[in-house]
Protein backbone atom coordinates (compact mmCIF):
# COMPACT_ATOMS: atom_id res chain seq x y z
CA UNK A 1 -69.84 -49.43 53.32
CA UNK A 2 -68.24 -47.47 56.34
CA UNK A 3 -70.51 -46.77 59.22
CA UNK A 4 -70.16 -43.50 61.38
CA UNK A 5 -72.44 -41.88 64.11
CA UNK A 6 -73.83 -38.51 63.57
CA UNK A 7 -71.86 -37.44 67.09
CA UNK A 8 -69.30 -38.98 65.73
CA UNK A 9 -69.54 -37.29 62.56
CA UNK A 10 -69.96 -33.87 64.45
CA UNK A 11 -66.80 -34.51 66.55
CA UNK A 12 -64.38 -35.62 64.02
CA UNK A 13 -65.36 -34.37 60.19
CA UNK A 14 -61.75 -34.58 58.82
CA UNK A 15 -62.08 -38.04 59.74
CA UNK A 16 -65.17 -39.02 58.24
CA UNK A 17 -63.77 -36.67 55.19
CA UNK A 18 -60.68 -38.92 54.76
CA UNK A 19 -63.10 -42.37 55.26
CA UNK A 20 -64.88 -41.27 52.20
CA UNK A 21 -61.77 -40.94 50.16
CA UNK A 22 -61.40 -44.59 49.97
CA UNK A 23 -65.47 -45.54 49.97
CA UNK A 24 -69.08 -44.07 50.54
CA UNK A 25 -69.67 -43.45 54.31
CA UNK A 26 -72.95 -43.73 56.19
CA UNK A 27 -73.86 -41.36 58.83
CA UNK A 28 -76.52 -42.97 61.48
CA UNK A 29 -78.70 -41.11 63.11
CA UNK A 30 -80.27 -42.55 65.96
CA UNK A 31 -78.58 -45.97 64.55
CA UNK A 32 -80.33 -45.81 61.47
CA UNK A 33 -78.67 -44.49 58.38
CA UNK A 34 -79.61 -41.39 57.26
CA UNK A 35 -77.12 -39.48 55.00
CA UNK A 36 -73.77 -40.74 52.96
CA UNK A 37 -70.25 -38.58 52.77
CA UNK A 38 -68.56 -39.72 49.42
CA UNK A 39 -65.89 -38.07 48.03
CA UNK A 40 -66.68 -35.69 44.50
CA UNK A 41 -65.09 -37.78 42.23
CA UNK A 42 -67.45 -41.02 43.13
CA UNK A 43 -70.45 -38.16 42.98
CA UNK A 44 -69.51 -37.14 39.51
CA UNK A 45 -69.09 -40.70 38.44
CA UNK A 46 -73.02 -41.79 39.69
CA UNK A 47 -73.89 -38.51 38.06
CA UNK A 48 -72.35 -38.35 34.85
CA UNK A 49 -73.65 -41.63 33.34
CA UNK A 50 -76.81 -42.11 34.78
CA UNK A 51 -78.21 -46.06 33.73
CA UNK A 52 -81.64 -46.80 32.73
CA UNK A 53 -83.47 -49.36 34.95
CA UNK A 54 -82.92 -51.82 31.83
CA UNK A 55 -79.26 -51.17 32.01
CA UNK A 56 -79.39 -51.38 35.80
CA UNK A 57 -81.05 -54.93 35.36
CA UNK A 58 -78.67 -56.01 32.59
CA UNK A 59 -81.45 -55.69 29.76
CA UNK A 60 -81.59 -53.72 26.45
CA UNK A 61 -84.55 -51.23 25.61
CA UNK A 62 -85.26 -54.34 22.80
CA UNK A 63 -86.02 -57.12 25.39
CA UNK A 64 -88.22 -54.54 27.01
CA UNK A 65 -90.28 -54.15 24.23
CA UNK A 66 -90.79 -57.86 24.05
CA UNK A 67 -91.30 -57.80 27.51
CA UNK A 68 -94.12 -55.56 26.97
CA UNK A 69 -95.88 -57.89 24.57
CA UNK A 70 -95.96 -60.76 27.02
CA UNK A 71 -99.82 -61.63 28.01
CA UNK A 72 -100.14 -63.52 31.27
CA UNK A 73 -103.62 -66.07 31.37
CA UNK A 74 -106.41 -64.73 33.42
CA UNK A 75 -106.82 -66.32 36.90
CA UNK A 76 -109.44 -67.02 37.95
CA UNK A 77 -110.33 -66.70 41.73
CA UNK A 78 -113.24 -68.40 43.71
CA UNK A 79 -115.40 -67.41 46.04
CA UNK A 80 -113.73 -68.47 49.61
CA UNK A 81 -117.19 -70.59 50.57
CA UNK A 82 -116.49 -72.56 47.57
CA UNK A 83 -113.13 -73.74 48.67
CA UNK A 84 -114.65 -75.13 51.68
């Protein structure tokens, strides 16, 4: 991802406007990043099919369900004096 400064950003907007075209930019503020200029069509893509956090991950709704199911064995923890 393409880095600009906010003074930068203030100075020169056609130029961070024609870094987006190609790839999300990240304005810093302060050197840490704070907004990002991308251009409407890359907005309207994110936007228009929004993913699950299963299909984000690469799983179907099914293995989630199964997931769900899973029971982990109780641990047991002792008391810290009994460890030493």
């Amino acid at each position: 991802m393409q880095t600009i400064s906010s003074r930068e950003f203030n100075q020169n907007v056609a130029k961070a406007k024609n870094m987006s075209d190609t790839a999300p930019v990240c304005i810093t503020d302060r050197g840490e990043p704070a907004y990002v200029l991308m251009n409407y069509a890359a907005y309207q893509s994110l936007s228009k099919h929004p993913k699950s956090n299963a299909e984000r991950l690469g799983m179907s709704v099914e293995d989630l369900e199964f997931v769900g199911e899973v029971e982990f064995p109780r641990c047991i923890i002792a008391d810290r004096e009994e460890l030493f």
